[in-house]
PDB file of N, CA and C in Angstrom:
ATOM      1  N   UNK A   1       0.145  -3.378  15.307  1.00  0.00           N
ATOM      2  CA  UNK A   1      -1.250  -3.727  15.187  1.00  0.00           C
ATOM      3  C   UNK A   1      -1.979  -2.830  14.193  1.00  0.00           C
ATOM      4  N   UNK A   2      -1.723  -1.505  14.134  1.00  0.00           N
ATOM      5  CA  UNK A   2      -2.075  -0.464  13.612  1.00  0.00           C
ATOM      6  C   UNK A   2      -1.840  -0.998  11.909  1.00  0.00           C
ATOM      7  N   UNK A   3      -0.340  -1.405  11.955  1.00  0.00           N
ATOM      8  CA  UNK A   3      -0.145  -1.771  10.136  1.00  0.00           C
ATOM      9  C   UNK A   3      -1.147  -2.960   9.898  1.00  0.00           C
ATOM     10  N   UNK A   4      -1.305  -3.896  10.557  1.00  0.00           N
ATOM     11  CA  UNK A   4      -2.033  -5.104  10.317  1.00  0.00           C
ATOM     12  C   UNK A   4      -3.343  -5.144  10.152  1.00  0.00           C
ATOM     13  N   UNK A   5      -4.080  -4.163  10.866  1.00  0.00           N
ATOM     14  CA  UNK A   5      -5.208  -3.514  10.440  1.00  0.00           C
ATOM     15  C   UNK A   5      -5.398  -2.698   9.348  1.00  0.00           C
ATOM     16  N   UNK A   6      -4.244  -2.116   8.886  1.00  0.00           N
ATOM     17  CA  UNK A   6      -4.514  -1.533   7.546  1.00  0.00           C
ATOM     18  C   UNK A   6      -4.084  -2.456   6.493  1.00  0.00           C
ATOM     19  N   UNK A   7      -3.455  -3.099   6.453  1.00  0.00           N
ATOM     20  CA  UNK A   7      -3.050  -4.445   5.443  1.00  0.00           C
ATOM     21  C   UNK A   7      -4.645  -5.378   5.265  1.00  0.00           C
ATOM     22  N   UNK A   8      -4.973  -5.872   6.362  1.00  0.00           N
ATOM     23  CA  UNK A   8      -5.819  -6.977   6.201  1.00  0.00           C
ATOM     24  C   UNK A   8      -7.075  -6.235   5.783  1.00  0.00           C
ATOM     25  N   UNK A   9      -7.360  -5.292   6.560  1.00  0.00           N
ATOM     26  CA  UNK A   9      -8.818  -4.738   6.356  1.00  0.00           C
ATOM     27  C   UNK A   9      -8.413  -4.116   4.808  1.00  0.00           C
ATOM     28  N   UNK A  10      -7.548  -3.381   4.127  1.00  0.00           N
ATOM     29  CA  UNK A  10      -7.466  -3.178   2.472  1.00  0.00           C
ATOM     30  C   UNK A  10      -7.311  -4.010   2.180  1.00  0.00           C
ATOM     31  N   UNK A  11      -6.612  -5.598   1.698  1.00  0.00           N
ATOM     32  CA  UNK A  11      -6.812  -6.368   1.135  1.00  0.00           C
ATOM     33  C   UNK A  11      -8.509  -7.260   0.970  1.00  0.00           C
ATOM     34  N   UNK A  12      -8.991  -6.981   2.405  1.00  0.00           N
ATOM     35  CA  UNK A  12     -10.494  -7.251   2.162  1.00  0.00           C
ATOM     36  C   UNK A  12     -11.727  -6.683   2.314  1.00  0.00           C
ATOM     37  N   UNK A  13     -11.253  -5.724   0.992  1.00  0.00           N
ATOM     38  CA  UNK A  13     -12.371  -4.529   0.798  1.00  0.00           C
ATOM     39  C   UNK A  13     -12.880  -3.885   1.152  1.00  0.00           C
ATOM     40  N   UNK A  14     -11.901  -3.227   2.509  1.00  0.00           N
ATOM     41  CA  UNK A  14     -12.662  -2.137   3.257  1.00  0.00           C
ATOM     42  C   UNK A  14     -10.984  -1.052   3.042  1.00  0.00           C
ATOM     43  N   UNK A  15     -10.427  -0.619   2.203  1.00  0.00           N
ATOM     44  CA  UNK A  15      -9.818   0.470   2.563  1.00  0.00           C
ATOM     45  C   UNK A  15     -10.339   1.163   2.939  1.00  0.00           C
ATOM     46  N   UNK A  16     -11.409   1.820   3.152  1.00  0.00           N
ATOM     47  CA  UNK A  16     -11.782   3.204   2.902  1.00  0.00           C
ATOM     48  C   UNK A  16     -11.658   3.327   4.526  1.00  0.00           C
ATOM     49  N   UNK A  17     -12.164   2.427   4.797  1.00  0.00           N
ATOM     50  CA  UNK A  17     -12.213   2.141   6.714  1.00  0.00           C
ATOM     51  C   UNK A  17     -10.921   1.943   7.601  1.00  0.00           C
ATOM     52  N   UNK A  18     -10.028   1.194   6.482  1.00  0.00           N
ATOM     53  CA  UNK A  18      -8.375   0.627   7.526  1.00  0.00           C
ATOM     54  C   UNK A  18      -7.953   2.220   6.761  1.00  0.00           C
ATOM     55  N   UNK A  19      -8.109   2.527   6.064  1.00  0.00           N
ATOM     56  CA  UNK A  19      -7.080   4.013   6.136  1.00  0.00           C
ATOM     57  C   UNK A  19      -6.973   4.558   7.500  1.00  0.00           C
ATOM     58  N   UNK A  20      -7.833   4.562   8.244  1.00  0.00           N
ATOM     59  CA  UNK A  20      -7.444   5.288   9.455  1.00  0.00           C
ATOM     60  C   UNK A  20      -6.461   4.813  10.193  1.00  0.00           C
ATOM     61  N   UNK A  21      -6.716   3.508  10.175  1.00  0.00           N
ATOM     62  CA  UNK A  21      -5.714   2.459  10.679  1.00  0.00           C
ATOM     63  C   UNK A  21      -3.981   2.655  10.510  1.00  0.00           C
ATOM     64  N   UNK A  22      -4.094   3.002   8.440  1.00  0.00           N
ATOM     65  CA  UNK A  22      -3.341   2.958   7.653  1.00  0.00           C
ATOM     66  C   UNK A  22      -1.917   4.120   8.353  1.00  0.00           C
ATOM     67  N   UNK A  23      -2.952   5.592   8.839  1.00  0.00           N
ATOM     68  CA  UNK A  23      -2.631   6.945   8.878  1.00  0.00           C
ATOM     69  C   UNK A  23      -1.924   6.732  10.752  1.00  0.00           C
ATOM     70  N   UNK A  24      -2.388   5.911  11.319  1.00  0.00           N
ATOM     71  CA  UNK A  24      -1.966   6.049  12.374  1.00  0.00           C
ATOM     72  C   UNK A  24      -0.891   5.083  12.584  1.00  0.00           C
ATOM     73  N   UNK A  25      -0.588   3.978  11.828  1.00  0.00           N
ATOM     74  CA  UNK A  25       0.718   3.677  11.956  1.00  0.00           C
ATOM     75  C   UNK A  25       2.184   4.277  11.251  1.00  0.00           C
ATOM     76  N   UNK A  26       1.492   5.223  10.260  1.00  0.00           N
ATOM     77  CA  UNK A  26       2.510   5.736   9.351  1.00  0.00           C
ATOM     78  C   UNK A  26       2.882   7.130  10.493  1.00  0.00           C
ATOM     79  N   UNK A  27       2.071   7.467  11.658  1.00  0.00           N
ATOM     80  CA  UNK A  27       2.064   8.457  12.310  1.00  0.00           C
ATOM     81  C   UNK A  27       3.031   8.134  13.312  1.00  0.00           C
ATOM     82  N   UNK A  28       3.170   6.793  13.657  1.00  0.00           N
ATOM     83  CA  UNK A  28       4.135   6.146  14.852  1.00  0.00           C
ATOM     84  C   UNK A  28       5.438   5.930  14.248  1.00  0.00           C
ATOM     85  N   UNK A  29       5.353   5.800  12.708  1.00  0.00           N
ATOM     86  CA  UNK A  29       6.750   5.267  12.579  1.00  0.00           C
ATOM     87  C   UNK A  29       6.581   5.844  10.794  1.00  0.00           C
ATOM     88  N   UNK A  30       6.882   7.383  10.708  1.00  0.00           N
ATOM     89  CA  UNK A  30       6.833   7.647   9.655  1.00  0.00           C
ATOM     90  C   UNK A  30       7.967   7.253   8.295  1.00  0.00           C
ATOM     91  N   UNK A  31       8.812   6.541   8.723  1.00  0.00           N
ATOM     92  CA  UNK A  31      10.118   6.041   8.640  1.00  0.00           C
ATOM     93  C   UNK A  31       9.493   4.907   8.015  1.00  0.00           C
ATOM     94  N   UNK A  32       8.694   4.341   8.577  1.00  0.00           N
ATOM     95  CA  UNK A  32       8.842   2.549   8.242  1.00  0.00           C
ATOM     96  C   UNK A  32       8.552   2.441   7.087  1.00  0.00           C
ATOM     97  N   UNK A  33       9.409   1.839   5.480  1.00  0.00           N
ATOM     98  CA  UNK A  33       8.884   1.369   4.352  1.00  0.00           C
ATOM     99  C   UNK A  33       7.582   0.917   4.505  1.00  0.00           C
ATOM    100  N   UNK A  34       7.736  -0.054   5.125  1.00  0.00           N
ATOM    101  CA  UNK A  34       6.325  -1.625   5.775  1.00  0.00           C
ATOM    102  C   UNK A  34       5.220  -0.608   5.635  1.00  0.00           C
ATOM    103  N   UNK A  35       5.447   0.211   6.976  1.00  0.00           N
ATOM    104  CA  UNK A  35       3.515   1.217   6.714  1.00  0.00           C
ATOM    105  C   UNK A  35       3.273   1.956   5.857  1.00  0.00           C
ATOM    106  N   UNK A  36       4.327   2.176   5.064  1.00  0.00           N
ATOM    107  CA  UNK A  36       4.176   3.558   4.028  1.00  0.00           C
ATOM    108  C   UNK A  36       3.394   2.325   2.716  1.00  0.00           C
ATOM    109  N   UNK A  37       4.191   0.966   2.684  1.00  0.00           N
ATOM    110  CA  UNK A  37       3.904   0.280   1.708  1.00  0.00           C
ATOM    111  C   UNK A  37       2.128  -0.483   2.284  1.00  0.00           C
ATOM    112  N   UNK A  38       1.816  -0.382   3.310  1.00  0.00           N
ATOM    113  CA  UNK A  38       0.502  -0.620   3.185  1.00  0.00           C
ATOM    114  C   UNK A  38      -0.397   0.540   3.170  1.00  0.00           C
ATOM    115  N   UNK A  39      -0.418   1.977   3.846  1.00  0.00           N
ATOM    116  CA  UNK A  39      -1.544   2.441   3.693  1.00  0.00           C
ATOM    117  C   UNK A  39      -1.003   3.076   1.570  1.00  0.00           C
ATOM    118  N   UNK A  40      -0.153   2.816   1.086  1.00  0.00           N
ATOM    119  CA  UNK A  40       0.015   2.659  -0.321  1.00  0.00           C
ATOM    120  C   UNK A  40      -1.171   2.026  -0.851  1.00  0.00           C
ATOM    121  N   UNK A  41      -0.940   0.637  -0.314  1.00  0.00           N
ATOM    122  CA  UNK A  41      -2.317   0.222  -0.890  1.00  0.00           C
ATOM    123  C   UNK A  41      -3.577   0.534  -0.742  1.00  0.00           C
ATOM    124  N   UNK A  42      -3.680   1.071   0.573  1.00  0.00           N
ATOM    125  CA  UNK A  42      -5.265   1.596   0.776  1.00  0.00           C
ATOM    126  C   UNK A  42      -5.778   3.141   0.107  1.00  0.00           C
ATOM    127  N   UNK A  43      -4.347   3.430  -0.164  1.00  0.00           N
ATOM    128  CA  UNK A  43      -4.557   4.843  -0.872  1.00  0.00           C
ATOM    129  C   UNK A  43      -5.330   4.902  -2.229  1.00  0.00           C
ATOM    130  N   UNK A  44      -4.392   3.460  -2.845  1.00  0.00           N
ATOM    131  CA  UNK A  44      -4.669   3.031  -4.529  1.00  0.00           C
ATOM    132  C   UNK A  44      -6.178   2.713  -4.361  1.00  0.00           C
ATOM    133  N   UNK A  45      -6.565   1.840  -2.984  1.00  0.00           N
ATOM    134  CA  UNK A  45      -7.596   1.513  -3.322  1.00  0.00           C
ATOM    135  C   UNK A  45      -8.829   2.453  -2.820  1.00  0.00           C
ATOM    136  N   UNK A  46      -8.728   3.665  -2.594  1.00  0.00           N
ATOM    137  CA  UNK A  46      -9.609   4.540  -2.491  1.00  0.00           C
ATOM    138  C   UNK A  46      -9.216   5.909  -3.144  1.00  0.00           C
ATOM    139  N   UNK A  47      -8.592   5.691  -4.524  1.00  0.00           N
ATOM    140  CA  UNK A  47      -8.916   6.756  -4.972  1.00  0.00           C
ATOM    141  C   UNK A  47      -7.420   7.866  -5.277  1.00  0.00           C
ATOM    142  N   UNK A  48      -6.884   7.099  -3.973  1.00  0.00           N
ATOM    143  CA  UNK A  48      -5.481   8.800  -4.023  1.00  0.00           C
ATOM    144  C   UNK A  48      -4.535   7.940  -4.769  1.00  0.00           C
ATOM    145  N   UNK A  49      -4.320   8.209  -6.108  1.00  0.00           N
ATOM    146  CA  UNK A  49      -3.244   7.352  -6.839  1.00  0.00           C
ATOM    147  C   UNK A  49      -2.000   8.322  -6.578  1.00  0.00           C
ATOM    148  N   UNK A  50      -1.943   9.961  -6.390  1.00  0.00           N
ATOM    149  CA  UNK A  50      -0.788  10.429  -6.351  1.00  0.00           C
ATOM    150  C   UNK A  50      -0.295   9.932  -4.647  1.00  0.00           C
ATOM    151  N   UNK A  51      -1.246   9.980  -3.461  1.00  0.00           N
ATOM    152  CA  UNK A  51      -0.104   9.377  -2.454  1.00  0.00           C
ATOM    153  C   UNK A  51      -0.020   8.032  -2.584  1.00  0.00           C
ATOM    154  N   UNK A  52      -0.764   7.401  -3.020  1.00  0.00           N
ATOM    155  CA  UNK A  52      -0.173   5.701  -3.024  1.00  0.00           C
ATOM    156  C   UNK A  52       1.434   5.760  -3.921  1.00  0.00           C
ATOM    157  N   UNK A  53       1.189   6.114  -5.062  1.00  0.00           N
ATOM    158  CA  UNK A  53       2.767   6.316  -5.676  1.00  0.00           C
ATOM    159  C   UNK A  53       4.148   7.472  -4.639  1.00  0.00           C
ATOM    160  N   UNK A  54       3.544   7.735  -4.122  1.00  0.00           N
ATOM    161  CA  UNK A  54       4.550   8.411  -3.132  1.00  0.00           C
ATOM    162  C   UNK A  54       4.831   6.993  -2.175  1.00  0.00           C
ATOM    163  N   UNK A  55       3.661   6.455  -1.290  1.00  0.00           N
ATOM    164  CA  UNK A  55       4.395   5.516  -0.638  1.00  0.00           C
ATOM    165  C   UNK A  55       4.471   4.283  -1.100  1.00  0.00           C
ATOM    166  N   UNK A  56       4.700   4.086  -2.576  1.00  0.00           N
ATOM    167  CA  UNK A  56       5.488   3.096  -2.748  1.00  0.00           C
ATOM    168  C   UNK A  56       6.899   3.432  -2.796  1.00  0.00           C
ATOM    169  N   UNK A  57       6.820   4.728  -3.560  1.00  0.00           N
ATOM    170  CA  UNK A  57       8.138   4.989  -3.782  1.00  0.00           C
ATOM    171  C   UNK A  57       9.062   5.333  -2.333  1.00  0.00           C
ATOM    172  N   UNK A  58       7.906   5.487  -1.470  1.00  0.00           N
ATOM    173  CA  UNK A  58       8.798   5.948  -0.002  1.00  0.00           C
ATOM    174  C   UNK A  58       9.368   4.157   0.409  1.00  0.00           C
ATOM    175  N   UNK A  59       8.737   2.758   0.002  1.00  0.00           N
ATOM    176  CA  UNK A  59       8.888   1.743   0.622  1.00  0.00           C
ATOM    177  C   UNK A  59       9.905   1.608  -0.092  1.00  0.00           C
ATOM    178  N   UNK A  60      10.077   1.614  -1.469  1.00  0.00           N
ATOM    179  CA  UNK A  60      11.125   1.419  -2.629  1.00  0.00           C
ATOM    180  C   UNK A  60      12.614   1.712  -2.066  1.00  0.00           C
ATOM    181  N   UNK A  61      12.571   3.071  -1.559  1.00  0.00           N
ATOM    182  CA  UNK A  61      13.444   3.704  -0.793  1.00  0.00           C
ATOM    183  C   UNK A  61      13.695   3.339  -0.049  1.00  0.00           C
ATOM    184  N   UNK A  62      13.295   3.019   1.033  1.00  0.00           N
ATOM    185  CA  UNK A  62      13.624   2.433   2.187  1.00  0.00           C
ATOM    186  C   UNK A  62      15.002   1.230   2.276  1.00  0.00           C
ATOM    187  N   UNK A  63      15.485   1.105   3.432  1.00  0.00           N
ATOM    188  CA  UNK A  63      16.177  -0.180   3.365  1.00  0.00           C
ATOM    189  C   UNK A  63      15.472  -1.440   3.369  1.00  0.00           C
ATOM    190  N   UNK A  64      15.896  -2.549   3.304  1.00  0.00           N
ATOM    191  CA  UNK A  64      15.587  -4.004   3.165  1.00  0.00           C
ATOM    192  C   UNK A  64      13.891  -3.814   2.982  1.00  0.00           C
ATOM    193  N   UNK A  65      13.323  -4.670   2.742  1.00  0.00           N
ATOM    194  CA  UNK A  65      11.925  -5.009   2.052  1.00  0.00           C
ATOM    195  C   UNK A  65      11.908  -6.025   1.255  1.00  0.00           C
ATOM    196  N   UNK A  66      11.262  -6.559   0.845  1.00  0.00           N
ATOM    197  CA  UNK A  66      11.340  -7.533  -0.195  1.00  0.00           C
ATOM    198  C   UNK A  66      10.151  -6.720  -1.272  1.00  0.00           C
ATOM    199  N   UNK A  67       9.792  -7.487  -2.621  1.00  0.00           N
ATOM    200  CA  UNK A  67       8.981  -7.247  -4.133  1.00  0.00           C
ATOM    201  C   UNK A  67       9.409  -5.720  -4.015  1.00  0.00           C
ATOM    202  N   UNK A  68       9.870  -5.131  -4.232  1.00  0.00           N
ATOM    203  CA  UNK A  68      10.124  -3.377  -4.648  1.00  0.00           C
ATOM    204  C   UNK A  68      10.327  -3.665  -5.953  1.00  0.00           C
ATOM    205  N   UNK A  69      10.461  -4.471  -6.816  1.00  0.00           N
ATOM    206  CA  UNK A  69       9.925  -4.939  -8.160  1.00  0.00           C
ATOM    207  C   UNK A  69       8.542  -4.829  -8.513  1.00  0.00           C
ATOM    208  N   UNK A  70       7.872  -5.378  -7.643  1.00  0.00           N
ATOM    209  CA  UNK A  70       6.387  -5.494  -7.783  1.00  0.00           C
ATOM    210  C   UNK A  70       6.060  -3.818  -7.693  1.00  0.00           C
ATOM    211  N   UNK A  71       6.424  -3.045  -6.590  1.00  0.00           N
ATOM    212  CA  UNK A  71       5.850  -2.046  -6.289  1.00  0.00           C
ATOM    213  C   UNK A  71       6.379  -0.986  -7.498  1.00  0.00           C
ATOM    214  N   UNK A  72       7.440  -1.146  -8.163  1.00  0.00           N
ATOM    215  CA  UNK A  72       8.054  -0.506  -9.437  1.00  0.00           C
ATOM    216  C   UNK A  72       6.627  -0.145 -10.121  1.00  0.00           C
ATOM    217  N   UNK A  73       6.212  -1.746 -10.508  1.00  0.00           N
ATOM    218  CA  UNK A  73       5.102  -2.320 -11.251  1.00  0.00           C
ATOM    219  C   UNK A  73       3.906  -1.257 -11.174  1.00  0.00           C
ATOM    220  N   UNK A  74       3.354  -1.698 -10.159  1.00  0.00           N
ATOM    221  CA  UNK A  74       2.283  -0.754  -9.482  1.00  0.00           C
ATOM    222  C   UNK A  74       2.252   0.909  -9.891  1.00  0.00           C
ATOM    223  N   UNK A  75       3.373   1.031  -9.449  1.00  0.00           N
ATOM    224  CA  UNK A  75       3.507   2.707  -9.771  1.00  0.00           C
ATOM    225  C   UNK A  75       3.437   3.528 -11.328  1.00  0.00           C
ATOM    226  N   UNK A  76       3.946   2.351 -12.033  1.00  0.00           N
ATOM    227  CA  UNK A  76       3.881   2.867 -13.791  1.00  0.00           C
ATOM    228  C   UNK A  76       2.570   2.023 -13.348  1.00  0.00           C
ATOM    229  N   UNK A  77       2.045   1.343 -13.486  1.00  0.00           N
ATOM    230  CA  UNK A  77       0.467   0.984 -14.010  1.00  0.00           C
ATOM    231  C   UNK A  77      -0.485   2.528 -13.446  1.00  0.00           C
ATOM    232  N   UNK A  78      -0.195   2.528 -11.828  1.00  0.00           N
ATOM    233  CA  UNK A  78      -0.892   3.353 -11.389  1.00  0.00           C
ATOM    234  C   UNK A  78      -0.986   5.101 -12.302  1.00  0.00           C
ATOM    235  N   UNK A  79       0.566   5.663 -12.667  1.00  0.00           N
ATOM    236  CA  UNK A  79       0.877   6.717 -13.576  1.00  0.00           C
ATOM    237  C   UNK A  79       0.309   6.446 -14.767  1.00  0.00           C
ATOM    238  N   UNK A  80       0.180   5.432 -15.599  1.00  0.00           N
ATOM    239  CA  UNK A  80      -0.819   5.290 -16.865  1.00  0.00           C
ATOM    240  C   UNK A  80      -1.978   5.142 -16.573  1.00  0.00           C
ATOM    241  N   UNK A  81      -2.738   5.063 -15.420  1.00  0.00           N
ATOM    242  CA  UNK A  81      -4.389   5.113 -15.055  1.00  0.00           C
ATOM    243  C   UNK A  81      -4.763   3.741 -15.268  1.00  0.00           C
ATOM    244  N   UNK A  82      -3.902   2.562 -14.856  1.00  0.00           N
ATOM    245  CA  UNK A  82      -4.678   1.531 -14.664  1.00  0.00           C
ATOM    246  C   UNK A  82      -4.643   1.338 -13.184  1.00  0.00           C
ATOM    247  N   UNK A  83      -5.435   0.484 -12.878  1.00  0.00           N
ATOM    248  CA  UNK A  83      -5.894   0.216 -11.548  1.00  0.00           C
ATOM    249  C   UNK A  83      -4.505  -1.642 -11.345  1.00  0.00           C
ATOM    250  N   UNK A  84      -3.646  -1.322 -10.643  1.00  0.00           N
ATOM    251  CA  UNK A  84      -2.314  -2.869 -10.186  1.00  0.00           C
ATOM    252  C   UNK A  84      -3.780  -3.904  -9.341  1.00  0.00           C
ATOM    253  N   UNK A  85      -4.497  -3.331  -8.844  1.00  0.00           N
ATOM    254  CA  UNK A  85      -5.268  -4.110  -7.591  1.00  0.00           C
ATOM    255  C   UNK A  85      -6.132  -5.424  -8.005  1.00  0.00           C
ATOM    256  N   UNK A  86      -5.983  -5.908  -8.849  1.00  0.00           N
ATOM    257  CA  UNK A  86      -7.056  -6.774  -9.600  1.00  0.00           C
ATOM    258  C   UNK A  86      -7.551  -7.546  -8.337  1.00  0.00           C
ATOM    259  N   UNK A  87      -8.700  -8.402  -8.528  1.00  0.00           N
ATOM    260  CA  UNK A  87      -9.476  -9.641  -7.161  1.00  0.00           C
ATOM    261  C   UNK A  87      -7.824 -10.492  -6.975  1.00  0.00           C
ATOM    262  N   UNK A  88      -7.252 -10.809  -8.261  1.00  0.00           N
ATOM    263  CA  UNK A  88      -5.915 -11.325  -7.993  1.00  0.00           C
ATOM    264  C   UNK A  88      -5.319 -11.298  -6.855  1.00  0.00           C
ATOM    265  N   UNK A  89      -4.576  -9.760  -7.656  1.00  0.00           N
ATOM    266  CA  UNK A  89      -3.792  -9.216  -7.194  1.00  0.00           C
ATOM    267  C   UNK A  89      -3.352  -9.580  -5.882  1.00  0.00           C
ATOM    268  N   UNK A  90      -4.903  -8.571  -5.274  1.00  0.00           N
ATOM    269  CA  UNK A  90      -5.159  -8.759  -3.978  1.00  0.00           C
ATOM    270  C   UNK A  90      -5.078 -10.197  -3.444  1.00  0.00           C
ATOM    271  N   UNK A  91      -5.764 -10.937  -3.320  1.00  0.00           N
ATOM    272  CA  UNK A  91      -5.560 -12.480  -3.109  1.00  0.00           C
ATOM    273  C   UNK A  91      -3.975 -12.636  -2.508  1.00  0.00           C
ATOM    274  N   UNK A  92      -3.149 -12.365  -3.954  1.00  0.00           N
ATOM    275  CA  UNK A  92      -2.107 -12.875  -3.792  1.00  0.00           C
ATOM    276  C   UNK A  92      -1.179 -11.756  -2.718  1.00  0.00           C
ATOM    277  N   UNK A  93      -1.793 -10.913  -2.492  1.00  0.00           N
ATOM    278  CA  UNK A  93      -1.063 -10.142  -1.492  1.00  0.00           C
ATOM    279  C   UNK A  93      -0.893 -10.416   0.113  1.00  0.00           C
ATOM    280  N   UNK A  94      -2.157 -11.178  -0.208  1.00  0.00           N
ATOM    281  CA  UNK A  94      -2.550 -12.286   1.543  1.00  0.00           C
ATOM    282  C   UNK A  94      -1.429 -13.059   2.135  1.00  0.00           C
ATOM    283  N   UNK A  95      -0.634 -13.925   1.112  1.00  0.00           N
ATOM    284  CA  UNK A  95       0.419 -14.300   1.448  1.00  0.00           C
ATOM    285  C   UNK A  95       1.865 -13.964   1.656  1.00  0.00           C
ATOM    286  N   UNK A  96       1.629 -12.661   1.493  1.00  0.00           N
ATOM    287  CA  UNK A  96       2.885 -11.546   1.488  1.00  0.00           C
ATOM    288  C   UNK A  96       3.858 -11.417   2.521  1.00  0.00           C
TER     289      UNK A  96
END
């Protein structure tokens, strides 16, 4: 419940708020790609580009997952100072 609250509430413009969300499922299961790869996103989207690139790269790592292509992506955009998150982006992350 904890990841799903940090997924849905960052995809609709409240990271700043599901981070807490974000921090307490990565606290239950510091292991899990899945939570590392969402409060990732809430990280990007408030600001901490060096831990969001840590937990992508922690989801990257991980076993099974699916897009770790995408999250490749993310991480060089994020290291050259662009922002991966476009209104898109996001959108298309809904169906994930």
């Amino acid at each position: 419940s904890w990841n799903n609250l940090c997924w849905f509430g960052s995809l609709n413009q409240n990271a700043a708020i599901a981070k807490k969300a974000c921090e307490k499922a990565v606290a239950l299961e510091p292991e899990n790609g899945g939570y590392r790869d969402s409060r990732g996103v809430a990280r990007a989207l408030t600001g901490d580009k060096a831990g969001a690139i840590e937990d992508f790269q922690a989801f990257i790592d991980s076993p099974g997952g699916r897009n770790k292509e995408k999250r490749k992506e993310w991480i060089a955009s994020l290291r050259s100072g662009k922002n991966p998150f476009t209104k898109t982006e996001l959108e298309n992350l809904r169906y994930e």
